[in-house]
Protein backbone atom coordinates (compact mmCIF):
# COMPACT_ATOMS: atom_id res chain seq x y z
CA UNK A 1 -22.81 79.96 -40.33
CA UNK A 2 -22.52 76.21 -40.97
CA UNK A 3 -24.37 74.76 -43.12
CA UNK A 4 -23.23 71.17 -43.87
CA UNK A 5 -20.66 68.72 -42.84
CA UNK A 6 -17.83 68.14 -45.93
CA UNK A 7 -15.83 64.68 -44.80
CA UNK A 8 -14.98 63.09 -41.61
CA UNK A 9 -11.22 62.53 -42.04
CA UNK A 10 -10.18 59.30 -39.68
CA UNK A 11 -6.69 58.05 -39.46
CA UNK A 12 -4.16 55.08 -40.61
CA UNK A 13 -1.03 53.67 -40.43
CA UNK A 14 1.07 53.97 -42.90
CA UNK A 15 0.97 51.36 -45.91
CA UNK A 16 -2.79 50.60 -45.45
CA UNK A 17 -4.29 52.21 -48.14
CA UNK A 18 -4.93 48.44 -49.73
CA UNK A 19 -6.75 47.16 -46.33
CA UNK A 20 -8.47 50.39 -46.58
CA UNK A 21 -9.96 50.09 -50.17
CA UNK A 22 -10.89 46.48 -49.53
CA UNK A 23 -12.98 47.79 -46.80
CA UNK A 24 -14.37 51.19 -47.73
CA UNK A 25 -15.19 49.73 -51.10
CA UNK A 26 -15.55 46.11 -51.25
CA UNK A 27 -17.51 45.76 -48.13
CA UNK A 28 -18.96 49.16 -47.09
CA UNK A 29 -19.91 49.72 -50.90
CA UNK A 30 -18.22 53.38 -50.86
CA UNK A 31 -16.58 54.28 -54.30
CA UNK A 32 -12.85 55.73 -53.89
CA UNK A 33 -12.52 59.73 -54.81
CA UNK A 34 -9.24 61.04 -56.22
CA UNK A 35 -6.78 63.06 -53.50
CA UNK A 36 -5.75 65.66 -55.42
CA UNK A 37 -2.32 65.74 -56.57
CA UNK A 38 -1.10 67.95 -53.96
CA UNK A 39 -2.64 66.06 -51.13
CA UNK A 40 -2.30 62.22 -53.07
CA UNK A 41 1.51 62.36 -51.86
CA UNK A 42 0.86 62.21 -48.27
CA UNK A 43 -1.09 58.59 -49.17
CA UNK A 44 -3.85 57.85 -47.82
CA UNK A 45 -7.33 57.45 -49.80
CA UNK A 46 -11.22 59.17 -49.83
CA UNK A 47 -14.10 57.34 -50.29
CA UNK A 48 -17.67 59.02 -51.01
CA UNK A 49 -20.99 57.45 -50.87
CA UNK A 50 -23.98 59.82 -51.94
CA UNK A 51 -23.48 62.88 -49.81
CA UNK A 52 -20.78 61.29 -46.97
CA UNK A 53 -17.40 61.47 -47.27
CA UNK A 54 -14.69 59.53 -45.44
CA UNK A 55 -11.02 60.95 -45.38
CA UNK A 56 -8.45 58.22 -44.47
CA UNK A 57 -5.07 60.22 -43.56
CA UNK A 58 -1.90 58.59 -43.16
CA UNK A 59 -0.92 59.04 -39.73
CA UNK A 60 3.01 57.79 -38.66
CA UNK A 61 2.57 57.05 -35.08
CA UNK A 62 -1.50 56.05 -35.76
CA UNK A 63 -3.65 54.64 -32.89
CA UNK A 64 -7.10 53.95 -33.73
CA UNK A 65 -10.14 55.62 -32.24
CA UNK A 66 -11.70 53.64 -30.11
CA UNK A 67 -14.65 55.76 -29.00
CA UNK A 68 -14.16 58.76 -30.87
CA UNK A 69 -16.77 57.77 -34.37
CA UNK A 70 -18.58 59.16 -37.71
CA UNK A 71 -22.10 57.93 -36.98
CA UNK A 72 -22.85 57.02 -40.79
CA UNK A 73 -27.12 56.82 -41.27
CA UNK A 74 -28.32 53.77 -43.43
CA UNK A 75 -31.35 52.63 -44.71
CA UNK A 76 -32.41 49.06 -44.57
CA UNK A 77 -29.88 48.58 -41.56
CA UNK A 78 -31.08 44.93 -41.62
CA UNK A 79 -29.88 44.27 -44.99
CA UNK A 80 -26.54 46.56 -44.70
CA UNK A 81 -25.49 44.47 -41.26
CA UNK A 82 -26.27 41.22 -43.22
CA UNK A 83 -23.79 42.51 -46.27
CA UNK A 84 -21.09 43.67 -43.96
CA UNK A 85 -21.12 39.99 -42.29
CA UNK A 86 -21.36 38.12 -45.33
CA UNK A 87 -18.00 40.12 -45.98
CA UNK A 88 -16.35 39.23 -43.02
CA UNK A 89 -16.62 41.87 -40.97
CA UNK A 90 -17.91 42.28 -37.38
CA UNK A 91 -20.99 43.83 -36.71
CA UNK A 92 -22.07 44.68 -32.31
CA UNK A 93 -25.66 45.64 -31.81
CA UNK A 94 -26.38 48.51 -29.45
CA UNK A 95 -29.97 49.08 -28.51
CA UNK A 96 -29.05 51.92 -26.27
CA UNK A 97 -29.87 54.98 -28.45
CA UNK A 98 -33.95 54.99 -28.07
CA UNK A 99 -35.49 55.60 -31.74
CA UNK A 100 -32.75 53.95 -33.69
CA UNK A 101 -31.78 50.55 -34.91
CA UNK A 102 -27.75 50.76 -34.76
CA UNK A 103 -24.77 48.66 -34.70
CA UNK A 104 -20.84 49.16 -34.57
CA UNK A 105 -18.48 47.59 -36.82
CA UNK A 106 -14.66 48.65 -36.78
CA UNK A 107 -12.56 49.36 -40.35
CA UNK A 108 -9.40 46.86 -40.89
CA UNK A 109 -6.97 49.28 -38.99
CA UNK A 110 -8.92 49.46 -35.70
CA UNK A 111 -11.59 52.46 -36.41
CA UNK A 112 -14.60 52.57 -34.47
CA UNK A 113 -17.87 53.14 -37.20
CA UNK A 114 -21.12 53.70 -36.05
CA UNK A 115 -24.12 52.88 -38.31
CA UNK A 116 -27.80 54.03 -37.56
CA UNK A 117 -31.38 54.00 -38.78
CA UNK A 118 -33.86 55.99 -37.25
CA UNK A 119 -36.63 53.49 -36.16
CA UNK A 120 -39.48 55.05 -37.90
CA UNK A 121 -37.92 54.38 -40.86
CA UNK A 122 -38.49 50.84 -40.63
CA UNK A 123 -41.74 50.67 -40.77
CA UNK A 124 -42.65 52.64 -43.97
């Protein structure tokens, strides 16, 4: 039976584990998780943020996902959007999922990010 998800693992090009960490930490506010040794050789990094994991794999002939997503849930969406602008990166409203505030954003190599509040939440 399942019982949880571990990671989402996305792709990358190769040699983008810099972009990467500038992104997953400095603007998403993730903290970066050792690969261990066995895995660290294949590059790529992990980033963790409470319970969510991100996997970035190196990936020789990468294309990014364009629709395929991890649909990350954030509180005080408001305030999150505002940081990852203030950062420099692009944040696209969607009002099309009723019940949620959301909004896409895309990591420095071209992966689509999702990022959702439930709407209730809001108004606690």
């Amino acid at each position: 039976m399942l019982s949880a998800v571990d990671h989402v693992q996305l792709a990358a090009p190769p040699g983008s584990e810099d972009a990467l960490r500038a992104y997953y930490v400095d603007i998403l506010g993730m903290t970066e998780i050792p690969k261990p040794p066995a895995l660290a050789a294949r590059g790529g990094c992990w980033f963790r943020a409470g319970a969510v994991q991100l996997h970035l794999g190196i990936e020789p002939d990468f294309s990014p996902a364009k629709k395929a997503h991890p649909g990350l849930r954030v509180t005080g969406i408001e305030a999150y959007a505002a940081r990852l602008v203030a950062r420099g990166a692009v944040v696209i409203w969607d009002d099309g999922l009723p019940g949620y505030r959301r909004f896409y954003s895309e990591d420095p190599v071209g992966n689509r990010l999702e990022f959702l509040e439930p709407a209730l939440s809001r108004q606690r």
